[in-house]
C-alpha atoms as a PDB file:
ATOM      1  CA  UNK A   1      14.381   2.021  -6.480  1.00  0.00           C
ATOM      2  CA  UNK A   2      12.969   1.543  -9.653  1.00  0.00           C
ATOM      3  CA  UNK A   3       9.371   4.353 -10.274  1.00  0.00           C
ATOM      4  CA  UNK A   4       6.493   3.713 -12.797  1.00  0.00           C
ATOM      5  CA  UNK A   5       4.069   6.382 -13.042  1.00  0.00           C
ATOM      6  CA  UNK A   6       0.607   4.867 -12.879  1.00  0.00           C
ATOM      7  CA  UNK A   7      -2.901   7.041 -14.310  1.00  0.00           C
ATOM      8  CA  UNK A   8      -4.700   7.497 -10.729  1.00  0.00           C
ATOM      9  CA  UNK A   9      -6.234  10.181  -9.275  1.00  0.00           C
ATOM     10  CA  UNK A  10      -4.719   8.961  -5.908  1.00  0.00           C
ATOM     11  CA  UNK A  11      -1.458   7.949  -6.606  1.00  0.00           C
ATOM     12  CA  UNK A  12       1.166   9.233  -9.377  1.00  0.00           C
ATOM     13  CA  UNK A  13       3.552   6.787  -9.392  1.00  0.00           C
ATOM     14  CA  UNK A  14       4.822   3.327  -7.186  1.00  0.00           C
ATOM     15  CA  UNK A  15       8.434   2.381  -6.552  1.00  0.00           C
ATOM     16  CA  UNK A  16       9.984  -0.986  -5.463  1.00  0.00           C
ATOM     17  CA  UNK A  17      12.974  -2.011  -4.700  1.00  0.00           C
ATOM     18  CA  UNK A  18      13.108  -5.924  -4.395  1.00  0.00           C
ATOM     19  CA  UNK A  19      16.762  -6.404  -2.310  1.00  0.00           C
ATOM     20  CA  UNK A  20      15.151  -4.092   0.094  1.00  0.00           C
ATOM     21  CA  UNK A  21      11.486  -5.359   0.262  1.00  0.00           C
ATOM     22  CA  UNK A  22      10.632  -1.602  -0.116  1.00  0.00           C
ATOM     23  CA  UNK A  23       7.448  -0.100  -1.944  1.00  0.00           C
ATOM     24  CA  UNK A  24       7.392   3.815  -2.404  1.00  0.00           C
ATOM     25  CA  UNK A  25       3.993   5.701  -3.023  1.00  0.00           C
ATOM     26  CA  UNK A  26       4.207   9.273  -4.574  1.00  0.00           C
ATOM     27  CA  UNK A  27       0.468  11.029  -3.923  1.00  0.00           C
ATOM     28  CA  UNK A  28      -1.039  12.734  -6.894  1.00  0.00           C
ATOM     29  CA  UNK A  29      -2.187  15.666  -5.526  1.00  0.00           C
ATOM     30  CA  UNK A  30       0.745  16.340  -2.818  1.00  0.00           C
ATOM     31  CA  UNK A  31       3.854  14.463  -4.899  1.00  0.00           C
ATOM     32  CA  UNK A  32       4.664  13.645  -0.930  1.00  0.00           C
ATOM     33  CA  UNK A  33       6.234  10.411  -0.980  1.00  0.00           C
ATOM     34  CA  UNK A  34       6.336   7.519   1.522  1.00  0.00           C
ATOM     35  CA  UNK A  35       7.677   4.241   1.933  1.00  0.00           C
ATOM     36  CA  UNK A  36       6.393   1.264   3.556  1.00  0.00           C
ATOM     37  CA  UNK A  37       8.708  -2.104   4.507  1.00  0.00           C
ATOM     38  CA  UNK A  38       8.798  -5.476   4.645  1.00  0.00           C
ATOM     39  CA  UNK A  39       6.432  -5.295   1.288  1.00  0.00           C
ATOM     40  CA  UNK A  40       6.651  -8.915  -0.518  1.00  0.00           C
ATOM     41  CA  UNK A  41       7.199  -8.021  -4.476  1.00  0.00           C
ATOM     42  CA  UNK A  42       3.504  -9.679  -4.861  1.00  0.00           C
ATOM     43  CA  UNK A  43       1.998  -6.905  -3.201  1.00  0.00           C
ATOM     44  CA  UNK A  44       3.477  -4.087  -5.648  1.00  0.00           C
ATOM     45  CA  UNK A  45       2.721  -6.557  -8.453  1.00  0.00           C
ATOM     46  CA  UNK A  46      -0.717  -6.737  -7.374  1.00  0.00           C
ATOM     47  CA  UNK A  47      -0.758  -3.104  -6.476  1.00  0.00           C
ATOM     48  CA  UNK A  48       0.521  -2.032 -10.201  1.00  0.00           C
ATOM     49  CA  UNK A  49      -2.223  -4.650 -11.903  1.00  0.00           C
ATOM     50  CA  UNK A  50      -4.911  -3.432  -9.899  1.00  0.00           C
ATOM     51  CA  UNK A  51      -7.510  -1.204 -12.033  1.00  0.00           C
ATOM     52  CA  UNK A  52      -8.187   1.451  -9.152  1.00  0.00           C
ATOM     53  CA  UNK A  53      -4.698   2.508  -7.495  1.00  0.00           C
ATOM     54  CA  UNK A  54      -6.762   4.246  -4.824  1.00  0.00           C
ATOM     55  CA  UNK A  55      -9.383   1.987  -3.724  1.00  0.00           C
ATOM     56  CA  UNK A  56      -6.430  -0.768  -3.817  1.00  0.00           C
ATOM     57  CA  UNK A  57      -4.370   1.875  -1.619  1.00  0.00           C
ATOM     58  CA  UNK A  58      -7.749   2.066   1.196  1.00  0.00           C
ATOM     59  CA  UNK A  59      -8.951  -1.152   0.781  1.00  0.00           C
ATOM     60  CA  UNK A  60      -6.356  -3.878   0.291  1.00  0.00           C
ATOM     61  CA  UNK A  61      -2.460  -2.502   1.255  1.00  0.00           C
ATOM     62  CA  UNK A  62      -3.066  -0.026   4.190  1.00  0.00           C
ATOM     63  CA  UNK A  63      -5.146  -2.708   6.371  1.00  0.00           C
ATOM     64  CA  UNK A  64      -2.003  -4.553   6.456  1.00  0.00           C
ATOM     65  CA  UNK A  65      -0.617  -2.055   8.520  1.00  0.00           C
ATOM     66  CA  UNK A  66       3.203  -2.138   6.883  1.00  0.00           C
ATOM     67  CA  UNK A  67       5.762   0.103   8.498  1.00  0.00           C
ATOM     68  CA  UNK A  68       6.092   3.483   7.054  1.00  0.00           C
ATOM     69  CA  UNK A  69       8.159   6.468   6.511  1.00  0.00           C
ATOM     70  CA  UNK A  70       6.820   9.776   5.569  1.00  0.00           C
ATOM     71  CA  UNK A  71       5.917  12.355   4.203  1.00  0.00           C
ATOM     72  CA  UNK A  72       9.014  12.566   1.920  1.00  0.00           C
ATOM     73  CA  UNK A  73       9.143  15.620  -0.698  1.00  0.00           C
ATOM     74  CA  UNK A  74      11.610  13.761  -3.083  1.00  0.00           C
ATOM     75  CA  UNK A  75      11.493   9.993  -4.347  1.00  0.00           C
ATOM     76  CA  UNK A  76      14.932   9.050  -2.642  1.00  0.00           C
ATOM     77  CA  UNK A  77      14.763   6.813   0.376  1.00  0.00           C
ATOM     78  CA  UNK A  78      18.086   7.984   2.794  1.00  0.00           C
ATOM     79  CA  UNK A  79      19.968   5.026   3.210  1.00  0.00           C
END
């Protein structure tokens, strides 16, 4: 999985790994990390272009209720 930190006050950095269809969300003020599947690459696309990380977070990607694992303390998803 490839990271990018992002400048949010919500988030600190999104990970994606395309074979996988895997998107990985490190929190800012926890550094817990958790991954949701079954994300299309669009959506982290859209996610990393979006100006607000955290109202993109709340308002757009949770509602679609992806399936998720976490809290995670490190950025590795077990295989």
């Amino acid at each position: 999985m490839q990271w990018v930190q992002v400048r949010s006050s919500a988030v600190s950095a999104l990970g994606y790994d395309a074979p996988r269809h895997t998107l990985g969300i490190e929190f800012t003020t926890t550094h817990q990390v958790y991954f949701y599947f079954d994300v299309p690459q669009f959506e982290f696309e859209a996610f990393l272009d979006s100006p607000s990380k955290g109202k993109y977070l709340t308002q757009v990607f949770l509602p679609k209720n992806y399936r998720c694992s976490g809290p995670h303390a490190k950025r590795r998803l077990a295989a």
